[in-house]
C-alpha atoms as a PDB file:
ATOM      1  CA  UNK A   1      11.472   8.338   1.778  1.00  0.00           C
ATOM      2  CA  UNK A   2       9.930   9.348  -1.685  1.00  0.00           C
ATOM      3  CA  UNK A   3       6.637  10.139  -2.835  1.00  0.00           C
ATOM      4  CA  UNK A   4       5.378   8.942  -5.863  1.00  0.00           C
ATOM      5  CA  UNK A   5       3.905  10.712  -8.410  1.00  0.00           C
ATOM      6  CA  UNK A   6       0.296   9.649  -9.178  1.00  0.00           C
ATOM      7  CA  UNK A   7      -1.579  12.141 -11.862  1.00  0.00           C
ATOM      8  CA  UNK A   8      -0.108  14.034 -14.807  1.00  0.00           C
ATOM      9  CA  UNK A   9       0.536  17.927 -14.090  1.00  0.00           C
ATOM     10  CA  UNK A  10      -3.279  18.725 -13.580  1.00  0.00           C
ATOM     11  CA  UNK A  11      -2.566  22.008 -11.797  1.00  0.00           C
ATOM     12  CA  UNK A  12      -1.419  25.215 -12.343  1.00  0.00           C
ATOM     13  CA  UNK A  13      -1.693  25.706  -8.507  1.00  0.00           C
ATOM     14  CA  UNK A  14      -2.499  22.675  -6.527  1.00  0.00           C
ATOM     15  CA  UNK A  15      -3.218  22.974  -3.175  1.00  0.00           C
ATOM     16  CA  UNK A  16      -5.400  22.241  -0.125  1.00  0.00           C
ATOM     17  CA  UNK A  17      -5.754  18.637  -0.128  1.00  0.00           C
ATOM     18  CA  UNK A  18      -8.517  16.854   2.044  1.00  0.00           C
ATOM     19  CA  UNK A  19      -9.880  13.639   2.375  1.00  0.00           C
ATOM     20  CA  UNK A  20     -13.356  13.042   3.578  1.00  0.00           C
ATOM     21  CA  UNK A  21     -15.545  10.155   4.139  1.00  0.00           C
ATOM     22  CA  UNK A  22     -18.607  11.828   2.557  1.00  0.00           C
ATOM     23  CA  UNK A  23     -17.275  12.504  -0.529  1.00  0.00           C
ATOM     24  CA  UNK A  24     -17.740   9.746  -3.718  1.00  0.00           C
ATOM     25  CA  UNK A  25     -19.150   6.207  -3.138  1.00  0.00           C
ATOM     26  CA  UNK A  26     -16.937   5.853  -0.055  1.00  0.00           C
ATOM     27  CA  UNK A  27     -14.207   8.200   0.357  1.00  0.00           C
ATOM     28  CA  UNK A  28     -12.411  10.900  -1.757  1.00  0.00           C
ATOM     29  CA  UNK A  29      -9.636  13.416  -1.984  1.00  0.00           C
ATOM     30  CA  UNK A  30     -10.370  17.013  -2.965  1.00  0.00           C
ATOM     31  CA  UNK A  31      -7.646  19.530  -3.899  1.00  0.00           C
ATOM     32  CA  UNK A  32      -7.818  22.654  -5.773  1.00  0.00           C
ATOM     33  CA  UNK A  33      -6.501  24.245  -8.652  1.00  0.00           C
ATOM     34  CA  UNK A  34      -6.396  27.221  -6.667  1.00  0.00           C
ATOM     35  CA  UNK A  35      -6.044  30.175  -9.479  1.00  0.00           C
ATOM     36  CA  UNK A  36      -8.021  28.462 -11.993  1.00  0.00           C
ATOM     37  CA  UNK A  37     -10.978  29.179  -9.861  1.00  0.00           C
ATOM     38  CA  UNK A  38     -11.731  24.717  -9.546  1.00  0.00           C
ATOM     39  CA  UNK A  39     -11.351  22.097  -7.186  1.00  0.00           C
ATOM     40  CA  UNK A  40     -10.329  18.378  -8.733  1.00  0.00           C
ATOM     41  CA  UNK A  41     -11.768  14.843  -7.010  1.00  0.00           C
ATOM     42  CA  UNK A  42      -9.884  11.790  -6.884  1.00  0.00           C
ATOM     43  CA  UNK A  43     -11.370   8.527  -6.890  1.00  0.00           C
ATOM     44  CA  UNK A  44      -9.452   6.530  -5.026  1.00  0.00           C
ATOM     45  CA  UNK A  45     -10.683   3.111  -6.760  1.00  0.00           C
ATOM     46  CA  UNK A  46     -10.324   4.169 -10.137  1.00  0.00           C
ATOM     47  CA  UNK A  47      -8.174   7.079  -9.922  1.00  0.00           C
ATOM     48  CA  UNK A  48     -10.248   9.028 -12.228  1.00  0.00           C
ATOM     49  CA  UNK A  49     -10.036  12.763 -12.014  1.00  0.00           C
ATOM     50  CA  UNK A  50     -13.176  15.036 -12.059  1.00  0.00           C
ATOM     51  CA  UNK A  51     -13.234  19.004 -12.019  1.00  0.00           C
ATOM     52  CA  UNK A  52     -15.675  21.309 -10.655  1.00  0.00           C
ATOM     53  CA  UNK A  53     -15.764  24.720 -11.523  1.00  0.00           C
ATOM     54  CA  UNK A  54     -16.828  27.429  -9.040  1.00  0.00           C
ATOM     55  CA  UNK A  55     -18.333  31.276  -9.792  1.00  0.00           C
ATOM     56  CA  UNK A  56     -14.975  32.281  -8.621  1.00  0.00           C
ATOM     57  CA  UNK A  57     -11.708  33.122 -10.461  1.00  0.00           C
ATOM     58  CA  UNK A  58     -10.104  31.922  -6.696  1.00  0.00           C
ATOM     59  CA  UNK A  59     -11.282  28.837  -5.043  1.00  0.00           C
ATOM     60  CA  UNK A  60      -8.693  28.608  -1.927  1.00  0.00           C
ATOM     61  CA  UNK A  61      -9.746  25.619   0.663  1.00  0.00           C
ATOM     62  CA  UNK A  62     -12.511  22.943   0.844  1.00  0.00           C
ATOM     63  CA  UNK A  63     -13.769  21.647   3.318  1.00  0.00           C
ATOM     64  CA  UNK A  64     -16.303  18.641   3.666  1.00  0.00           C
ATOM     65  CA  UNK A  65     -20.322  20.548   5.135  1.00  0.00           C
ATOM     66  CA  UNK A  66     -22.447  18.264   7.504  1.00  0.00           C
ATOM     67  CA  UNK A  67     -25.256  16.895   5.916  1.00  0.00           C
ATOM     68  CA  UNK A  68     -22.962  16.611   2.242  1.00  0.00           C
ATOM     69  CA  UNK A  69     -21.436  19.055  -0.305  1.00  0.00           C
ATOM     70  CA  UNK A  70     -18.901  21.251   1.529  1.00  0.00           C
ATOM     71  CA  UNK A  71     -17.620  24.860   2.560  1.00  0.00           C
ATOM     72  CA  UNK A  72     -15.124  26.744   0.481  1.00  0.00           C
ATOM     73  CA  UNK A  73     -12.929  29.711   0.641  1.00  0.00           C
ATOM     74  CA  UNK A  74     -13.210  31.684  -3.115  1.00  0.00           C
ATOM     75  CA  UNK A  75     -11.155  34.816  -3.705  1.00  0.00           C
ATOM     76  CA  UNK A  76     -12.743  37.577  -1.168  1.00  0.00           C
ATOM     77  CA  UNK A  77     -15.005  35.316   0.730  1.00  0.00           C
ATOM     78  CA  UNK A  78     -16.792  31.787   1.501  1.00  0.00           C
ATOM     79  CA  UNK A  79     -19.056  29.767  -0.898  1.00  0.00           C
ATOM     80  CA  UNK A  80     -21.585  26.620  -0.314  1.00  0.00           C
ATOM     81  CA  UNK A  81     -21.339  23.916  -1.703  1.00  0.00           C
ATOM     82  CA  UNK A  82     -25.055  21.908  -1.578  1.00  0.00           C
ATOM     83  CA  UNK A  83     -25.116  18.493  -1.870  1.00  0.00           C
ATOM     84  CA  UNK A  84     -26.438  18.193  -4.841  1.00  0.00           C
ATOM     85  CA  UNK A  85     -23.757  20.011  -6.409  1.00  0.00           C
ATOM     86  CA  UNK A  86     -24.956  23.572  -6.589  1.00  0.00           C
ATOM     87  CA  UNK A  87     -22.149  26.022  -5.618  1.00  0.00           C
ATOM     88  CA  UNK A  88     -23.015  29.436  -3.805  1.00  0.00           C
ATOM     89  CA  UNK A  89     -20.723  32.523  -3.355  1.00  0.00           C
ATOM     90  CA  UNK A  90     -21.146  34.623  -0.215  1.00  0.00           C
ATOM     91  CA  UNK A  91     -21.200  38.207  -0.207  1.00  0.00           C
ATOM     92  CA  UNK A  92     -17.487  39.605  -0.704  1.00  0.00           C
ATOM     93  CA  UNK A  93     -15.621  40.728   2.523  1.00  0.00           C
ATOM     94  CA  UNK A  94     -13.058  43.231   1.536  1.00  0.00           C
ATOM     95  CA  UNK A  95     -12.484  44.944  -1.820  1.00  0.00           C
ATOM     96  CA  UNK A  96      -8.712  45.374  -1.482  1.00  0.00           C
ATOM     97  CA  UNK A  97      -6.419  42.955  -3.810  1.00  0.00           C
ATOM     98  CA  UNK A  98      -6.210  40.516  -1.146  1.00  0.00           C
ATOM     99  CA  UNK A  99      -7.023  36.690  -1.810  1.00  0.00           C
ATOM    100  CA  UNK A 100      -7.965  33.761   0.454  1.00  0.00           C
ATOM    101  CA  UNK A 101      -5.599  30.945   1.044  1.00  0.00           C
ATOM    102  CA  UNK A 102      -5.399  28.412   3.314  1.00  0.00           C
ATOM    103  CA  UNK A 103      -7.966  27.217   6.026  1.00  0.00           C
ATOM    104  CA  UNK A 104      -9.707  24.800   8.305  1.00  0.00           C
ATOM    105  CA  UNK A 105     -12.920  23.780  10.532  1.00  0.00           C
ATOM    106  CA  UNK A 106     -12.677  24.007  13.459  1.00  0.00           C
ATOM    107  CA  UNK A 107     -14.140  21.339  16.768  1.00  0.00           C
ATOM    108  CA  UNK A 108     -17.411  24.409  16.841  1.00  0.00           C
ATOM    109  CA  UNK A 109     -18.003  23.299  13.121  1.00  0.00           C
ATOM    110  CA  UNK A 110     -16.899  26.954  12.214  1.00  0.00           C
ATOM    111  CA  UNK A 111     -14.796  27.226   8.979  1.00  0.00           C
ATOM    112  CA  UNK A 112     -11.164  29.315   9.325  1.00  0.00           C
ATOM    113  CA  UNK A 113      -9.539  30.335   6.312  1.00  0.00           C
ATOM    114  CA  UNK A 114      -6.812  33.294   6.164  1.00  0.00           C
ATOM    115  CA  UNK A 115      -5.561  35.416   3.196  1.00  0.00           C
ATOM    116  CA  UNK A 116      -2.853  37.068   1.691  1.00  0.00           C
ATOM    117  CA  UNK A 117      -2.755  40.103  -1.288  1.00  0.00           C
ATOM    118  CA  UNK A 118      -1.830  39.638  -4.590  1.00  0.00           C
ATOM    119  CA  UNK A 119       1.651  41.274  -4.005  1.00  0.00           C
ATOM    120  CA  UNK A 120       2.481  39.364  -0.446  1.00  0.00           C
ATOM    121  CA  UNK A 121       3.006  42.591   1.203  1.00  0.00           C
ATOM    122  CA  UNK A 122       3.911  42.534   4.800  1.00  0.00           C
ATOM    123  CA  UNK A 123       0.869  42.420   7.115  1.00  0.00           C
ATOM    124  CA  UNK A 124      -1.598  42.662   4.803  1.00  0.00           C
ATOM    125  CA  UNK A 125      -3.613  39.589   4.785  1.00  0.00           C
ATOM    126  CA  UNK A 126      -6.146  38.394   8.034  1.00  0.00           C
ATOM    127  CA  UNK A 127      -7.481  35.141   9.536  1.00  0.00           C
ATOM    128  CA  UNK A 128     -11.659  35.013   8.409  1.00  0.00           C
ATOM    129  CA  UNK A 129     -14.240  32.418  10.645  1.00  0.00           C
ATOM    130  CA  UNK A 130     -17.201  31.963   8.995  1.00  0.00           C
ATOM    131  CA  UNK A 131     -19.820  30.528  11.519  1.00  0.00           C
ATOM    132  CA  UNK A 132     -22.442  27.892  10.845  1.00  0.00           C
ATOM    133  CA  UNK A 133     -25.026  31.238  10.850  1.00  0.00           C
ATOM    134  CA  UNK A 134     -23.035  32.097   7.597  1.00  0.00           C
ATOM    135  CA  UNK A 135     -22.268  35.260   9.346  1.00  0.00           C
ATOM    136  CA  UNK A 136     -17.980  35.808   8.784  1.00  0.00           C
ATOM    137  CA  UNK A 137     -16.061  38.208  11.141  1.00  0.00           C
ATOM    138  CA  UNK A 138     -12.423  38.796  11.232  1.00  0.00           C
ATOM    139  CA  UNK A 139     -10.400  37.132  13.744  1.00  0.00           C
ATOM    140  CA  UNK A 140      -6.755  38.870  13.473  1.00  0.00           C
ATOM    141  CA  UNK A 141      -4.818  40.704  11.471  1.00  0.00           C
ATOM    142  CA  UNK A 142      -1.554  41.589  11.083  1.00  0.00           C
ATOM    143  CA  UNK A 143      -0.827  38.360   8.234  1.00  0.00           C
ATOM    144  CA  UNK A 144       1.441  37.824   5.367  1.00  0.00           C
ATOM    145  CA  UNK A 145       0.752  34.890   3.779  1.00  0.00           C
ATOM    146  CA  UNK A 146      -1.747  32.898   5.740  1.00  0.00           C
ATOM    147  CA  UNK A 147      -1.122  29.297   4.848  1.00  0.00           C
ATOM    148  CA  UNK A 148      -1.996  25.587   7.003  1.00  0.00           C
ATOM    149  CA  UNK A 149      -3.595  25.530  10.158  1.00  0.00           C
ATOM    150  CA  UNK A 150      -4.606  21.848  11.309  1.00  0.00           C
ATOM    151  CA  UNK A 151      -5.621  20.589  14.765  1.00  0.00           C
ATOM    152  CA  UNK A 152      -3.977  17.278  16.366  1.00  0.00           C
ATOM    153  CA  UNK A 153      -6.789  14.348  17.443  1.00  0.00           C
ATOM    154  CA  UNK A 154      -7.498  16.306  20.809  1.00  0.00           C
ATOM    155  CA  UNK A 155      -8.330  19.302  19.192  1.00  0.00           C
ATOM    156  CA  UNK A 156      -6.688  21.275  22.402  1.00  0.00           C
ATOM    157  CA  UNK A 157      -4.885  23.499  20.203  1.00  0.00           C
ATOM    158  CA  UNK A 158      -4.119  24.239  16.296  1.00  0.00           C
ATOM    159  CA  UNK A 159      -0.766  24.487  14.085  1.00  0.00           C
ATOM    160  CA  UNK A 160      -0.378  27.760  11.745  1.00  0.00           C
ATOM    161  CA  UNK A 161       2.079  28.840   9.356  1.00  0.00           C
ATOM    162  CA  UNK A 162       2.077  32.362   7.999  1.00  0.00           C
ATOM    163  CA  UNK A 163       5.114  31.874   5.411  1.00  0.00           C
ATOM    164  CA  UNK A 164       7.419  34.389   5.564  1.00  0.00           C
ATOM    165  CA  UNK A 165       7.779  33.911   9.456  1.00  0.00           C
ATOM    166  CA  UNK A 166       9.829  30.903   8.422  1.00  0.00           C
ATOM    167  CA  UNK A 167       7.969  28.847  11.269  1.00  0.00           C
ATOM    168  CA  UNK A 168       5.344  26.777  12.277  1.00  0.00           C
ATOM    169  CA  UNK A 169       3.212  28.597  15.164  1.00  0.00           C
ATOM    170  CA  UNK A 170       0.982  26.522  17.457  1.00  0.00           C
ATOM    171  CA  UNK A 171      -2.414  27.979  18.953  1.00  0.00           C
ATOM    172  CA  UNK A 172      -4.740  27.263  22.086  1.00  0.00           C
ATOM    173  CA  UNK A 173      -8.584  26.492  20.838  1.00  0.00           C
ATOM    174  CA  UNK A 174     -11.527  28.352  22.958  1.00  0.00           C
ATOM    175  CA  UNK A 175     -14.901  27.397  22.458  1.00  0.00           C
ATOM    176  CA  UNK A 176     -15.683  31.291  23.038  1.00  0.00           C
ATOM    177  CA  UNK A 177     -12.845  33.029  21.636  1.00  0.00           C
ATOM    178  CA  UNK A 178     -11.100  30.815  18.874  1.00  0.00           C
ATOM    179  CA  UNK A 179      -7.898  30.291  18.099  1.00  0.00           C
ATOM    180  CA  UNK A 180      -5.660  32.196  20.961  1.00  0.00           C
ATOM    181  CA  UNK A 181      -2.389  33.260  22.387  1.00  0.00           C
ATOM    182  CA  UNK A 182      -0.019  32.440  19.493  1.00  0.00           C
ATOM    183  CA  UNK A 183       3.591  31.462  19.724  1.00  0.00           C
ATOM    184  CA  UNK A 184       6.359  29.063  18.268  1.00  0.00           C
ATOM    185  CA  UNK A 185       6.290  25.542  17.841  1.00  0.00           C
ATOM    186  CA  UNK A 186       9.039  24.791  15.376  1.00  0.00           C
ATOM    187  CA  UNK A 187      11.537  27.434  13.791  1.00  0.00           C
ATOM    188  CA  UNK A 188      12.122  25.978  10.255  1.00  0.00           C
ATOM    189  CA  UNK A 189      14.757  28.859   8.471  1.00  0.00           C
ATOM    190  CA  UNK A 190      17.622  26.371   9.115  1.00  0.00           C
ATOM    191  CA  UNK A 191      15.743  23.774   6.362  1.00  0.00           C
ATOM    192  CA  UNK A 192      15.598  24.403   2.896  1.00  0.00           C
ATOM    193  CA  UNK A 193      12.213  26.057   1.511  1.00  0.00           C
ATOM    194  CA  UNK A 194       9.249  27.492   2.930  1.00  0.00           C
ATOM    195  CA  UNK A 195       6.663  26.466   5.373  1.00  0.00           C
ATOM    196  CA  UNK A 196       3.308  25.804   3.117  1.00  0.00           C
ATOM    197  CA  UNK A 197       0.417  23.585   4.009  1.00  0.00           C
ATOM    198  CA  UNK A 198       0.393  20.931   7.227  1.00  0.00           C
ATOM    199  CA  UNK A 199      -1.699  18.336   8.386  1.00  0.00           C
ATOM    200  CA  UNK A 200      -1.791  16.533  11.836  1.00  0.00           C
ATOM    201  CA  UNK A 201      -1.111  12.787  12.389  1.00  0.00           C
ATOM    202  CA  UNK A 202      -3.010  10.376  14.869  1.00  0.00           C
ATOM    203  CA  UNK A 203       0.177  10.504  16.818  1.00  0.00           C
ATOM    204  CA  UNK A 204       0.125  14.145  16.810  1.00  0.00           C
ATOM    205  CA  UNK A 205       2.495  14.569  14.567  1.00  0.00           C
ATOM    206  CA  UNK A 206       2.909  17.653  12.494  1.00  0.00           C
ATOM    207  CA  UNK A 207       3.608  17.384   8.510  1.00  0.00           C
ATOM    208  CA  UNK A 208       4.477  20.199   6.788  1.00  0.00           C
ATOM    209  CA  UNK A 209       4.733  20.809   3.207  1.00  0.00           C
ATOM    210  CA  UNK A 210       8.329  23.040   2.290  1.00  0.00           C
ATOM    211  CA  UNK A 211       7.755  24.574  -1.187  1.00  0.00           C
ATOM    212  CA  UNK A 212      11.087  25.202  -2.949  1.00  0.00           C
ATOM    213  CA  UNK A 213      12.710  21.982  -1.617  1.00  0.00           C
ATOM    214  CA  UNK A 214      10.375  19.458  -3.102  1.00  0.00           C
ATOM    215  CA  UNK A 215       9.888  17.616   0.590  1.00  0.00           C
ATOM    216  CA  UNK A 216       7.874  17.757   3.076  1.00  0.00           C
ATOM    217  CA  UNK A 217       8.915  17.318   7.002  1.00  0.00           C
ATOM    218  CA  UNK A 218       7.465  15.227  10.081  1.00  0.00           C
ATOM    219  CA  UNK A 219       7.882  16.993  13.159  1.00  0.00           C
ATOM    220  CA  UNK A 220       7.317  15.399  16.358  1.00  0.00           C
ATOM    221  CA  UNK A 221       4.678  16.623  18.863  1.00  0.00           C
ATOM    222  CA  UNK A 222       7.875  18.127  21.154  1.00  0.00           C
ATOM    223  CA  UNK A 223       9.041  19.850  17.611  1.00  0.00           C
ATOM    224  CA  UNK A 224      12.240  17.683  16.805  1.00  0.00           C
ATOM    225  CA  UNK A 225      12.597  16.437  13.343  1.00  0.00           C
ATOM    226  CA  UNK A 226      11.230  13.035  12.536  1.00  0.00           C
ATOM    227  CA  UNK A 227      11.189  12.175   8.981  1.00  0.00           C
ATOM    228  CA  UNK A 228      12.113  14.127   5.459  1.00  0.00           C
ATOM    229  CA  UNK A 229      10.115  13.025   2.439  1.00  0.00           C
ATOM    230  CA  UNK A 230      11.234  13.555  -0.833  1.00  0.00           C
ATOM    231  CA  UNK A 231       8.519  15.078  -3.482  1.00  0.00           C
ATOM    232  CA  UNK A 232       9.616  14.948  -7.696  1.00  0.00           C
ATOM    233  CA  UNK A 233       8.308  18.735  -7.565  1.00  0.00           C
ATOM    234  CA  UNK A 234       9.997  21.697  -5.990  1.00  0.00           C
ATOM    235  CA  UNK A 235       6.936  23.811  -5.186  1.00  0.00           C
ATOM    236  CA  UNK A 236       5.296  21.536  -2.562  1.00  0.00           C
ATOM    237  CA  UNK A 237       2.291  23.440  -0.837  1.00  0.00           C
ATOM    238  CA  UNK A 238      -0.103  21.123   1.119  1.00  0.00           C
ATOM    239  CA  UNK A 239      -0.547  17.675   2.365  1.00  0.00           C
ATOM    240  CA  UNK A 240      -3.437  15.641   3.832  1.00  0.00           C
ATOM    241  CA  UNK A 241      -3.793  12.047   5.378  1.00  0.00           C
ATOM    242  CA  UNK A 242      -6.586  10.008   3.167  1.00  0.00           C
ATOM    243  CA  UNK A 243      -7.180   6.623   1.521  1.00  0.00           C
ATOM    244  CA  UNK A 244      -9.073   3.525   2.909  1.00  0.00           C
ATOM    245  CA  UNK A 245      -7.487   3.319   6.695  1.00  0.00           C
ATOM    246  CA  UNK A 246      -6.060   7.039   6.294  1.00  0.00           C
ATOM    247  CA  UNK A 247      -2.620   5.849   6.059  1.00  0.00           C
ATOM    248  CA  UNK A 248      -1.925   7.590   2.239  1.00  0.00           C
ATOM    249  CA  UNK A 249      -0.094  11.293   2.454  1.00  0.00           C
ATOM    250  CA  UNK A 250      -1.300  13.256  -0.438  1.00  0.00           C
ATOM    251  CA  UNK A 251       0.940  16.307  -1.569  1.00  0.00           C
ATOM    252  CA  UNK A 252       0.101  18.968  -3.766  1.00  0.00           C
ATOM    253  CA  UNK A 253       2.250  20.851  -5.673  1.00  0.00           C
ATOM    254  CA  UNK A 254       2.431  23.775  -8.009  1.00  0.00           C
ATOM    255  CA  UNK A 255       3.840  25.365 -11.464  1.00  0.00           C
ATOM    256  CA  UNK A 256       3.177  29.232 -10.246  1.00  0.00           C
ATOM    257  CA  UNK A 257       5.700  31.482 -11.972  1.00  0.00           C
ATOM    258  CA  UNK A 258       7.929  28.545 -13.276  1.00  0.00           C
ATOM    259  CA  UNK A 259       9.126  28.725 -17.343  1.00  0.00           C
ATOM    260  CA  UNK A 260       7.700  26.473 -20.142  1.00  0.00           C
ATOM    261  CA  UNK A 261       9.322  23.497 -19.151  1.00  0.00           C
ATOM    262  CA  UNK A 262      10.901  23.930 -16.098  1.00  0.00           C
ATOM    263  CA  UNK A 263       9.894  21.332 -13.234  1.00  0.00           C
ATOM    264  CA  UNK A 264       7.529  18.901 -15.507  1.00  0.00           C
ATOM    265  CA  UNK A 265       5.817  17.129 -12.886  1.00  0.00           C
ATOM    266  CA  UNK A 266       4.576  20.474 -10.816  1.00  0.00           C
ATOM    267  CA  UNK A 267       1.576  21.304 -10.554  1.00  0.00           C
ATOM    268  CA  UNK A 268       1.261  16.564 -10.328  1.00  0.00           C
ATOM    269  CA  UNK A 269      -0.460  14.910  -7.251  1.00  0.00           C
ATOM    270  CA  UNK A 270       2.070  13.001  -5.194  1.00  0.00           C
ATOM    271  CA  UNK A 271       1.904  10.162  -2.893  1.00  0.00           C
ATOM    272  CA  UNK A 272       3.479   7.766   0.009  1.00  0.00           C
ATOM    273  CA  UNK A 273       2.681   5.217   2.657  1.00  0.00           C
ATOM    274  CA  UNK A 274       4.820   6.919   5.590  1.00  0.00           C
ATOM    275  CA  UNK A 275       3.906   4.417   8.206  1.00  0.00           C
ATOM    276  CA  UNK A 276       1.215   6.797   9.718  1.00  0.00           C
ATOM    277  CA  UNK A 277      -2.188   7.316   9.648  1.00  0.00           C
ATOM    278  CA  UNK A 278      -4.352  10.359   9.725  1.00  0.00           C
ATOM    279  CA  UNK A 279      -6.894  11.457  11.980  1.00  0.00           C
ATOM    280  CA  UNK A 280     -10.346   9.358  12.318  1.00  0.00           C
ATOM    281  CA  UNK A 281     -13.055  12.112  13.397  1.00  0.00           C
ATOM    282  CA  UNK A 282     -13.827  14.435  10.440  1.00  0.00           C
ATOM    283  CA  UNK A 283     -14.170  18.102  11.264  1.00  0.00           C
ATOM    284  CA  UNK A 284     -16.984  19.349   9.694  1.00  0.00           C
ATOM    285  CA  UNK A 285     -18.454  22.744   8.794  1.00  0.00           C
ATOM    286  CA  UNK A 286     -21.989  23.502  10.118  1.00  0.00           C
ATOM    287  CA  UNK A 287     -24.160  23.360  13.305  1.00  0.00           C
END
């Protein structure tokens, strides 16, 4: 199966694709340009592209807010997003050259995002909840590069990837503790690439984005391989259900580090009808 390529190379880094119903006049996709310090909004009607620039040189995940506007993770810390537009940064976290990356809300309406430094080094990097009190704590340590974590339609547990583990990791949920007692879902180091971004299918089904080998994998909810789509970009990093009936997969995908040149539809939004759909109930940040 083979995405299709749907917007010119927009992004220098795109990642962290999400669809949510309160976004536009009835539904829109958000990604972000993650080291241009922007997140981009597709219309899904007119496929127009907007950009919205945040006081950030890092915007890493967003995430749709209850009552409108959203939650985002900028480059040491969270950010608001109002409805009307008006974006506001959170008091920094950590001083060390350590970025957010990836992230999620979770059933309590608290927003997860993990990091990793500038130079990827080794246990660096730590999983952040902000709670709806805008108060942020760290939750564990001991990351590399922290990268999708998205729950299946029970919300029972969570799937994680921390890259350089080569493997998708699956997590109980606590209402009083969080995301607990990590372990392995799915070693991936026999498949080409890298374990990026994932999203969760109605079914339950795991999607995971493999950057380097320009596809991203369906895994089923017992961890066997069940479909291998093909992306016209090697770098694939994220991908989210959206559209009308949720039955679109979105992929990002990035130019980071690659020659003039070299790859010219990275850093392009990609798309395909997989014969799934994605989850109905919207997880949303806030109390």
């Amino acid at each position: 199966m083979h995405a299709a390529r749907l917007t010119d190379s927009l992004c220098y880094h795109g990642e962290g694709p999400i669809w949510s119903a309160s976004w536009g006049a009835g539904g829109a996709l958000r990604f972000v340009d993650m080291l241009a310090g922007s997140f981009l909004e597709l219309d899904p009607a007119s496929g127009g592209i907007t950009r919205t620039e945040v006081p950030s040189p890092v915007v890493a995940c967003v995430r749709p807010r209850r009552g409108g506007g959203a939650v985002l993770a900028l480059e040491k810390g969270f950010g608001l997003q109002d409805p009307d537009g008006t974006i506001t940064a959170l008091p920094a976290l950590w001083e060390e050259p350590v970025r957010m990356n990836e992230g999620t809300v979770a059933p309590d309406g608290t927003f997860w995002c993990g990091s990793m430094a500038y130079d990827r080094a080794e246990g660096a990097a730590s999983m952040w909840r902000l709670g709806t009190d805008g108060a942020a704590i760290r939750a564990w340590g001991d990351v590399t590069i922290s990268n999708g974590l998205a729950m299946p339609p029970d919300h029972a547990h969570a799937y994680y990837v921390d890259t350089p583990t080569g493997r998708v990791d699956v997590l109980d949920w606590d209402e009083t503790a969080g995301f607990v007692d990590r372990r392995t879902f799915r070693d991936l180091d026999d498949e080409d690439g890298h374990p990026d971004g994932l999203t969760v299918d109605a079914e339950g089904r795991v999607w995971v984005a493999m950057n380097g080998a320009g596809r991203a994998l369906c895994l089923e909810a017992d961890g066997t391989m069940a479909e291998r789509i093909e992306v016209g970009a090697r770098q694939v990093t994220a991908c989210t259900f959206g559209g009308e009936n949720l039955t679109t997969l979105y992929l990002t995908t990035s130019r980071e580090n690659l020659p003039e040149g070299e790859d010219p539809a990275a850093g392009s939004l990609f798309a395909v009808e997989p014969g799934a759909r994605g989850i109905d109930e919207e997880l949303v940040f806030g109390g």
